[in-house]
PDB file of N, CA and C in Angstrom:
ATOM      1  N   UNK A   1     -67.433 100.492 -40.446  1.00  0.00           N
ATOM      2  CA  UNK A   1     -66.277  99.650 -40.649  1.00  0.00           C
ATOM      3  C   UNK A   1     -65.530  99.542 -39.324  1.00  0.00           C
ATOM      4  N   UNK A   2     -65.294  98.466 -39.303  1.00  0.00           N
ATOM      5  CA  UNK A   2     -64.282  98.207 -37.634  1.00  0.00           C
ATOM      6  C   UNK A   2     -62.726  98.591 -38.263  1.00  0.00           C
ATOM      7  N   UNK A   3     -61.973  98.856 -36.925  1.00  0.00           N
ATOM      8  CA  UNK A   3     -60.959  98.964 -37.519  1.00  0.00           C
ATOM      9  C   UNK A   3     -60.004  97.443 -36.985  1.00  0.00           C
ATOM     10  N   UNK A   4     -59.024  97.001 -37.437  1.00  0.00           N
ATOM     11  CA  UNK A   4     -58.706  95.955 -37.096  1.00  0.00           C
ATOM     12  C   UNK A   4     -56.866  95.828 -36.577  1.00  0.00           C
ATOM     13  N   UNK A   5     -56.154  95.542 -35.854  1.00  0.00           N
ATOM     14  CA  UNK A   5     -54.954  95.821 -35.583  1.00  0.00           C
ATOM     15  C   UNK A   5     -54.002  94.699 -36.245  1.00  0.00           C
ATOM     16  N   UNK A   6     -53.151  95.007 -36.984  1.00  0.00           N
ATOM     17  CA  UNK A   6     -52.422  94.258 -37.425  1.00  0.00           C
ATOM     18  C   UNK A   6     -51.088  93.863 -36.600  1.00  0.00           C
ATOM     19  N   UNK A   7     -50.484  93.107 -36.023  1.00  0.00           N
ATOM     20  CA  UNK A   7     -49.416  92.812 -35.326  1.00  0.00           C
ATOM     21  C   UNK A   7     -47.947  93.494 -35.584  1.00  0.00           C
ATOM     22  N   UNK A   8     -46.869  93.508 -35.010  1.00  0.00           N
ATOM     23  CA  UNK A   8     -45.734  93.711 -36.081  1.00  0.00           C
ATOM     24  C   UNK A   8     -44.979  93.132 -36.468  1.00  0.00           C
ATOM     25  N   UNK A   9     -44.280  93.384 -37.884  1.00  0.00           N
ATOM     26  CA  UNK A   9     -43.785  91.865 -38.167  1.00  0.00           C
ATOM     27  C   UNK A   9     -42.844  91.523 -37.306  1.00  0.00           C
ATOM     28  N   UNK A  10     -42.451  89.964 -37.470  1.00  0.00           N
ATOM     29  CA  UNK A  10     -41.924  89.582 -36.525  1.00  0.00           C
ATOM     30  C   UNK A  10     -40.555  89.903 -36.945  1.00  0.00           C
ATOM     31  N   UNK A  11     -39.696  89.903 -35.793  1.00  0.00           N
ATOM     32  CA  UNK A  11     -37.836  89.945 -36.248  1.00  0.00           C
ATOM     33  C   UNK A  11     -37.460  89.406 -35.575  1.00  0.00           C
ATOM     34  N   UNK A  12     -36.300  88.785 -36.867  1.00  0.00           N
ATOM     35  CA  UNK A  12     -34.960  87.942 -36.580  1.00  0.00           C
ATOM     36  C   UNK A  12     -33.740  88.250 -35.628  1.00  0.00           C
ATOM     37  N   UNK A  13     -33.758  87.797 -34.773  1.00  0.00           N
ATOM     38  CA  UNK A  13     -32.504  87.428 -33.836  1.00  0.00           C
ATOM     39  C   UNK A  13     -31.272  87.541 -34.963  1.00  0.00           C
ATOM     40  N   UNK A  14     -30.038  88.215 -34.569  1.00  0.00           N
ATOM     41  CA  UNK A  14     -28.838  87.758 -35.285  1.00  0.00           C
ATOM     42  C   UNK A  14     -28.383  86.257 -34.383  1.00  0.00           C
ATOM     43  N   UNK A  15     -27.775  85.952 -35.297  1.00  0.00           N
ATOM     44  CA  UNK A  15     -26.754  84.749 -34.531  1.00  0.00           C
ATOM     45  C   UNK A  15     -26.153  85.207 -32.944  1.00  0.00           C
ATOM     46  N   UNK A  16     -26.147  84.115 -32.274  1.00  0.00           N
ATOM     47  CA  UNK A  16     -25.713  84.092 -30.668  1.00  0.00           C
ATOM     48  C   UNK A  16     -24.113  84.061 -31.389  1.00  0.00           C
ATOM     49  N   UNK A  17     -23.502  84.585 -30.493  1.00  0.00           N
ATOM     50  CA  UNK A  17     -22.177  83.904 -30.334  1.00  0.00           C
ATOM     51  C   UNK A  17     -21.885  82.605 -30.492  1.00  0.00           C
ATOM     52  N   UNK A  18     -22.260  81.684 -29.821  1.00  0.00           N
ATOM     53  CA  UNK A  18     -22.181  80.246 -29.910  1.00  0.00           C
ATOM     54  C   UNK A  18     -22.804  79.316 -31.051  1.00  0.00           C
ATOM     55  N   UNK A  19     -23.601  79.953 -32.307  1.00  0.00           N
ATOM     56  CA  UNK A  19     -24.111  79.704 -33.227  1.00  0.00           C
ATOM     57  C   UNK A  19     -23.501  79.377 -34.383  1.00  0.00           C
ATOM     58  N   UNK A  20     -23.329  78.244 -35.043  1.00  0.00           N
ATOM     59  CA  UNK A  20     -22.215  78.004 -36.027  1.00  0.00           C
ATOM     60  C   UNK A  20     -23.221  77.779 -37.338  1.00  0.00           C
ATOM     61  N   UNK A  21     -22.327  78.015 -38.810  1.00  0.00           N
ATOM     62  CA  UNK A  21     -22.854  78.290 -40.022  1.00  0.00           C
ATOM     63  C   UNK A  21     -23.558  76.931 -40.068  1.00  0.00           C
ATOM     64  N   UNK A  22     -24.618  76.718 -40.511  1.00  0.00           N
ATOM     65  CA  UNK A  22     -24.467  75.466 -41.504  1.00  0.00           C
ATOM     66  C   UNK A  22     -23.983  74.731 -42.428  1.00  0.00           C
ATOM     67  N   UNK A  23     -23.204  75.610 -43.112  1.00  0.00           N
ATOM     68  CA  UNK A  23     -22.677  74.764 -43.771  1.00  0.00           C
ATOM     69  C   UNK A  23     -21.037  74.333 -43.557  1.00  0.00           C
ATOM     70  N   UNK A  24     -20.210  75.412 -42.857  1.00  0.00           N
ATOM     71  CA  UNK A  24     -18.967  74.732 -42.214  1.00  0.00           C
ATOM     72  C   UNK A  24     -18.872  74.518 -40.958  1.00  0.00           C
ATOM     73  N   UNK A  25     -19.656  75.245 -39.925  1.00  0.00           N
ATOM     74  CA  UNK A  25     -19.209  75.268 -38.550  1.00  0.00           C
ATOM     75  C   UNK A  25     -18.705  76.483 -38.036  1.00  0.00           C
ATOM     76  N   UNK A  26     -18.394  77.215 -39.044  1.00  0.00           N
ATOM     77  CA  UNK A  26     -17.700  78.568 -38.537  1.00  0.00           C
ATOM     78  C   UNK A  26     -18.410  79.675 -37.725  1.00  0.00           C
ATOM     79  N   UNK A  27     -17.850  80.518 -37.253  1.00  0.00           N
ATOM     80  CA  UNK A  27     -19.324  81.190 -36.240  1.00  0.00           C
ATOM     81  C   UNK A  27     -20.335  81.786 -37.429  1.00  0.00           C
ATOM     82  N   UNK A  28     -21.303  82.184 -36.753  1.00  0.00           N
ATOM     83  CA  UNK A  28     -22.547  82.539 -37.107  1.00  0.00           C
ATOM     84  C   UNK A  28     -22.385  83.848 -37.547  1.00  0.00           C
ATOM     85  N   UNK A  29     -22.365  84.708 -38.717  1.00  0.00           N
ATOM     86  CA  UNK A  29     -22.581  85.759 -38.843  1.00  0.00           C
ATOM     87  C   UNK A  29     -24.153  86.770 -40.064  1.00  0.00           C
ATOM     88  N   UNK A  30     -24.759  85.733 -40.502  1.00  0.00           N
ATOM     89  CA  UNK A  30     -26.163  85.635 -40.933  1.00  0.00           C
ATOM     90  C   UNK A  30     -27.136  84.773 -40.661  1.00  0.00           C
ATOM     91  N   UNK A  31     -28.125  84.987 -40.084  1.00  0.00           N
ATOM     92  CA  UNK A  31     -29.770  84.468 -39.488  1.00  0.00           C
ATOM     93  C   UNK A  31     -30.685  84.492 -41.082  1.00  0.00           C
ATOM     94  N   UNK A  32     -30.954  83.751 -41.701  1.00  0.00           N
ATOM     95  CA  UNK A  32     -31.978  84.193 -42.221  1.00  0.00           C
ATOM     96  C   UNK A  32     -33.381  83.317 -42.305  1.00  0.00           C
ATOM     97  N   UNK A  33     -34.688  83.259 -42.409  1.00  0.00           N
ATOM     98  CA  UNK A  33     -36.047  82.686 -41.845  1.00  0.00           C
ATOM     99  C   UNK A  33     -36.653  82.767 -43.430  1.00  0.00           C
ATOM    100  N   UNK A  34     -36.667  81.473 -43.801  1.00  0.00           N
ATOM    101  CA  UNK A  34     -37.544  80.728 -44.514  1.00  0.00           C
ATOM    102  C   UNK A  34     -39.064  80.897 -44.903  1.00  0.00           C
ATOM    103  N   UNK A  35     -39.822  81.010 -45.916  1.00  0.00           N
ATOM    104  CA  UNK A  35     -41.427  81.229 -45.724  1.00  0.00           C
ATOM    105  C   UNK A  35     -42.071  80.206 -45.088  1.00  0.00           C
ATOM    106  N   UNK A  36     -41.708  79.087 -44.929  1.00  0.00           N
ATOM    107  CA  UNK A  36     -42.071  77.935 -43.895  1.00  0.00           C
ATOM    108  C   UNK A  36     -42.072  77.931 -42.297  1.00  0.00           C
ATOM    109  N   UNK A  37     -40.960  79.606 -42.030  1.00  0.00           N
ATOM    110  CA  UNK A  37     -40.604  79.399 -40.947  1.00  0.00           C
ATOM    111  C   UNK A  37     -39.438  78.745 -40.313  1.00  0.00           C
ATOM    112  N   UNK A  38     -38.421  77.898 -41.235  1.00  0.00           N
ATOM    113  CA  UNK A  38     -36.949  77.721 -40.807  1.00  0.00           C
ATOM    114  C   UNK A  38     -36.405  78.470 -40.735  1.00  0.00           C
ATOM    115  N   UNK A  39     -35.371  78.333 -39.804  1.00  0.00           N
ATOM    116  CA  UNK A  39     -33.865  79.174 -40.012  1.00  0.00           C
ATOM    117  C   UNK A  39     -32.879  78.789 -40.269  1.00  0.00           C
ATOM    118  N   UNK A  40     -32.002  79.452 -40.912  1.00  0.00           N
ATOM    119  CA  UNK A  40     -30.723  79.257 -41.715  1.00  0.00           C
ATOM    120  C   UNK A  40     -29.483  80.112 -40.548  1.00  0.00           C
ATOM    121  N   UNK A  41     -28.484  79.769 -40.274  1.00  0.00           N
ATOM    122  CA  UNK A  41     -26.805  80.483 -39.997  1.00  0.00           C
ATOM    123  C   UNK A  41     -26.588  79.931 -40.902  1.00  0.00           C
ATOM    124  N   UNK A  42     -25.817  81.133 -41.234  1.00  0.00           N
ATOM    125  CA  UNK A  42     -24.262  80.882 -42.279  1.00  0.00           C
ATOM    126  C   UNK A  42     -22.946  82.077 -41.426  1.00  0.00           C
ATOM    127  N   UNK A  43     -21.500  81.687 -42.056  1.00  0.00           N
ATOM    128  CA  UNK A  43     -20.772  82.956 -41.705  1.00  0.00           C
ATOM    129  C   UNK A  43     -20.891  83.437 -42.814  1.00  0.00           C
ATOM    130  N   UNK A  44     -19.751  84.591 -42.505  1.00  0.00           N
ATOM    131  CA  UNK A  44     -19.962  85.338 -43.351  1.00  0.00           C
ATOM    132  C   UNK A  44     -19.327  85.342 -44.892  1.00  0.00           C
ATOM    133  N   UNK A  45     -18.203  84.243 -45.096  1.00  0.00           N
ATOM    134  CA  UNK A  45     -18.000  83.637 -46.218  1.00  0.00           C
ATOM    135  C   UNK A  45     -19.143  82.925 -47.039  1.00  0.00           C
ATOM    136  N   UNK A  46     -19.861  82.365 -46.237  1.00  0.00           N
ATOM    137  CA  UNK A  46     -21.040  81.348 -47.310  1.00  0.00           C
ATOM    138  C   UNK A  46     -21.956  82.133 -47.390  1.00  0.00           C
ATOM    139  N   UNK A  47     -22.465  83.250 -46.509  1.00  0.00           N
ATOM    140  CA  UNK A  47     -23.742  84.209 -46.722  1.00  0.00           C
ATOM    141  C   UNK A  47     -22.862  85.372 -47.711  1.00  0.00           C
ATOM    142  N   UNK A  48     -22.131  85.494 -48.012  1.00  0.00           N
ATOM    143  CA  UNK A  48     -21.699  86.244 -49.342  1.00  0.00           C
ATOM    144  C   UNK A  48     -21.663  85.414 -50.647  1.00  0.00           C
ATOM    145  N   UNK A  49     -20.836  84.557 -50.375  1.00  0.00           N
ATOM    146  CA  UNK A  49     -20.825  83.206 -51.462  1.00  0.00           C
ATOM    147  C   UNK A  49     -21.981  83.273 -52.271  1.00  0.00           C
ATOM    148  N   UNK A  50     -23.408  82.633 -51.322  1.00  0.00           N
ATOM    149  CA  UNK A  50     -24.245  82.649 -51.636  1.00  0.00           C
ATOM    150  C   UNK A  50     -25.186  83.275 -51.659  1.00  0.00           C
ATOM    151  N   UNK A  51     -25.537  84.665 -51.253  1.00  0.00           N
ATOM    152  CA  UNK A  51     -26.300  85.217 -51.228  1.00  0.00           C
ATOM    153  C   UNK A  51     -26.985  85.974 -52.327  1.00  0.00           C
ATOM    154  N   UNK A  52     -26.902  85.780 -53.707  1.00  0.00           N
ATOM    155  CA  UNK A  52     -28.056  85.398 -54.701  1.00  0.00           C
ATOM    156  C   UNK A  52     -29.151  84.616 -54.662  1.00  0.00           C
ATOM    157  N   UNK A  53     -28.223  83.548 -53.974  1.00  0.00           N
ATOM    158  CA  UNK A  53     -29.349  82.279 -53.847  1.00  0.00           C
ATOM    159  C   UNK A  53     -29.824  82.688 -52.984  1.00  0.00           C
ATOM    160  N   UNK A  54     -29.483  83.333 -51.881  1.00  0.00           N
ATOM    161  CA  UNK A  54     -30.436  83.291 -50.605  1.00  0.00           C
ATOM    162  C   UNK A  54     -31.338  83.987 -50.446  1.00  0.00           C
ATOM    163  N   UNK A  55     -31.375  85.326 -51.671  1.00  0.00           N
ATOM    164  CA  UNK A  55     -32.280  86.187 -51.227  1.00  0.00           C
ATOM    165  C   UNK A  55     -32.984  85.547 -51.684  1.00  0.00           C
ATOM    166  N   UNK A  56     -32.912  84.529 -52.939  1.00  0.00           N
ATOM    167  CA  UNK A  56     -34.352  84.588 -53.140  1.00  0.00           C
ATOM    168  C   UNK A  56     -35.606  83.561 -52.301  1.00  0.00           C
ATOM    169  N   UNK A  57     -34.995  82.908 -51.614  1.00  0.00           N
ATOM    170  CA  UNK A  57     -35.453  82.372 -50.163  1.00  0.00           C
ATOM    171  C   UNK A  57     -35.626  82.443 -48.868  1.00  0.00           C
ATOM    172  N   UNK A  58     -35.317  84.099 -48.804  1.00  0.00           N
ATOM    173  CA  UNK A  58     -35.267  84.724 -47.615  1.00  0.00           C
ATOM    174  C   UNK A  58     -36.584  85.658 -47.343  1.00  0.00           C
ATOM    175  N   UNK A  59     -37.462  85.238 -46.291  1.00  0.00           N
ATOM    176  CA  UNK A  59     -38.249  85.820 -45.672  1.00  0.00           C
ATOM    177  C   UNK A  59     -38.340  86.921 -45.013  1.00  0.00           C
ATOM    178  N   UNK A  60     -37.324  87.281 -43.775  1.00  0.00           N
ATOM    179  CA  UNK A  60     -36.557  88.052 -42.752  1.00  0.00           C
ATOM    180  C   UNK A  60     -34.877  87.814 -42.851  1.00  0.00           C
ATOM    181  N   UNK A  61     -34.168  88.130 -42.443  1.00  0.00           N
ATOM    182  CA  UNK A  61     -32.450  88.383 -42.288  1.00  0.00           C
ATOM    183  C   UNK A  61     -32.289  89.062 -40.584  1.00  0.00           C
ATOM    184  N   UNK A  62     -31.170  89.155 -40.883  1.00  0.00           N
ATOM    185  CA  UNK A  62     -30.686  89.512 -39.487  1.00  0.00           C
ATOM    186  C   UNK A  62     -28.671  89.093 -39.667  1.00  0.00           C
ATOM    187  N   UNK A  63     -28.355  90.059 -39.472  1.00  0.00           N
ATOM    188  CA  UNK A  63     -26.885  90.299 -39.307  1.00  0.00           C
ATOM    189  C   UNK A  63     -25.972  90.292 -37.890  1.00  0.00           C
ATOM    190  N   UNK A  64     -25.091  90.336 -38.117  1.00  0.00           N
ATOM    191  CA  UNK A  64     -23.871  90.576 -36.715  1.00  0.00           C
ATOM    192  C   UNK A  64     -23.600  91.697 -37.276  1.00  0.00           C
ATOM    193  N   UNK A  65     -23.872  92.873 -36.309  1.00  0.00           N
ATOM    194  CA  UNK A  65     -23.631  93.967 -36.119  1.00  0.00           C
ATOM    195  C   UNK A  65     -22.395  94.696 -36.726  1.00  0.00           C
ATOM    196  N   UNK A  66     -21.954  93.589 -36.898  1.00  0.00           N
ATOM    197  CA  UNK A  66     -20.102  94.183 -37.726  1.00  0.00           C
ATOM    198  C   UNK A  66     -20.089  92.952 -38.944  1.00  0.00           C
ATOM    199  N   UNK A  67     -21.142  92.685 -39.483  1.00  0.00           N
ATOM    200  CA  UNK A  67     -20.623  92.395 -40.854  1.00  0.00           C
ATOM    201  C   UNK A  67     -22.016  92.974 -41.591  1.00  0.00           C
ATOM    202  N   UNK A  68     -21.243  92.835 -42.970  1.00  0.00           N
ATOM    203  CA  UNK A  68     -22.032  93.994 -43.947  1.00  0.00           C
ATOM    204  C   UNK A  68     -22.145  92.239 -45.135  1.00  0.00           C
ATOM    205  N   UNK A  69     -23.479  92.289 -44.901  1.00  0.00           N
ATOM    206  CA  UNK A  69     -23.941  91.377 -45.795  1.00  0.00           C
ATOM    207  C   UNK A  69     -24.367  91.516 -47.335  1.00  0.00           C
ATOM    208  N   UNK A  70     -23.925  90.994 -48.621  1.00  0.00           N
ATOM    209  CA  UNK A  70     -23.610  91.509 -50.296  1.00  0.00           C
ATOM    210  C   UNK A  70     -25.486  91.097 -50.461  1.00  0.00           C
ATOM    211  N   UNK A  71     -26.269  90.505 -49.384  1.00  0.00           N
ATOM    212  CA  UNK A  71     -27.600  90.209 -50.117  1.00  0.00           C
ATOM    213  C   UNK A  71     -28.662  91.543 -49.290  1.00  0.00           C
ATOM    214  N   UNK A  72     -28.081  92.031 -48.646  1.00  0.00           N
ATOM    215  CA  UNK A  72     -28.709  93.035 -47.977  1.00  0.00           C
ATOM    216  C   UNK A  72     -29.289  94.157 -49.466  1.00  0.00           C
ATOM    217  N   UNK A  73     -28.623  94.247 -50.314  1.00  0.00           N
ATOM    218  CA  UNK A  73     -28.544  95.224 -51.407  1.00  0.00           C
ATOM    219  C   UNK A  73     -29.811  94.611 -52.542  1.00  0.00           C
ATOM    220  N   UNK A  74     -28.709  93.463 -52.489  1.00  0.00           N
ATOM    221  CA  UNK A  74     -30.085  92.434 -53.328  1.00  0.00           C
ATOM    222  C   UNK A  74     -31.460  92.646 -53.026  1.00  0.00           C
ATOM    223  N   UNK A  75     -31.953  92.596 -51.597  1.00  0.00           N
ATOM    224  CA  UNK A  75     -33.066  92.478 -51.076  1.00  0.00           C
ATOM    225  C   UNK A  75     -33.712  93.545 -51.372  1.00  0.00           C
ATOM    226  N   UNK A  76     -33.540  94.306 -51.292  1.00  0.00           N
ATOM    227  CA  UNK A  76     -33.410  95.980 -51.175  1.00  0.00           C
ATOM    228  C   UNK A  76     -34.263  96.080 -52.342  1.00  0.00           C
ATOM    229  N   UNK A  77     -33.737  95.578 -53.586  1.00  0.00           N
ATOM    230  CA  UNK A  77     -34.104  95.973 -54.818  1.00  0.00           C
ATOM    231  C   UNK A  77     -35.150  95.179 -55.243  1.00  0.00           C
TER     232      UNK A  77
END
């Protein structure tokens, strides 16, 4: 049997500074990557808001270091 190397998965960038939500404009405080391969910003009002919905469309995540995201838990489980 050969052995074969698997890569590692890939990871998400948090939001740049200069990165605004999609859906208001506000800064960037959740990254999250699509099974297609898109990416999503939100702040951190709409990535709480919504983050039922999001886990279940979330591939990878990625946070700002100082916010504590409500789908992180979700995911988890």
């Amino acid at each position: 049997m050969t052995p074969t190397l698997t890569p590692p998965p890939e990871t998400v960038a948090p939001p740049a500074a200069d990165e605004r939500c999609d859906r208001c404009n506000a800064a960037g405080k959740l990254r999250i990557t699509l099974a297609g391969g898109s990416e999503l910003v939100f702040c951190g009002h709409h990535a709480n808001k919504y983050a039922e919905d999001l886990v279940k469309i979330t591939v990878r995540y990625a946070t700002d270091p100082e916010f504590t995201w409500r789908g992180a838990d979700l995911m988890a489980n």
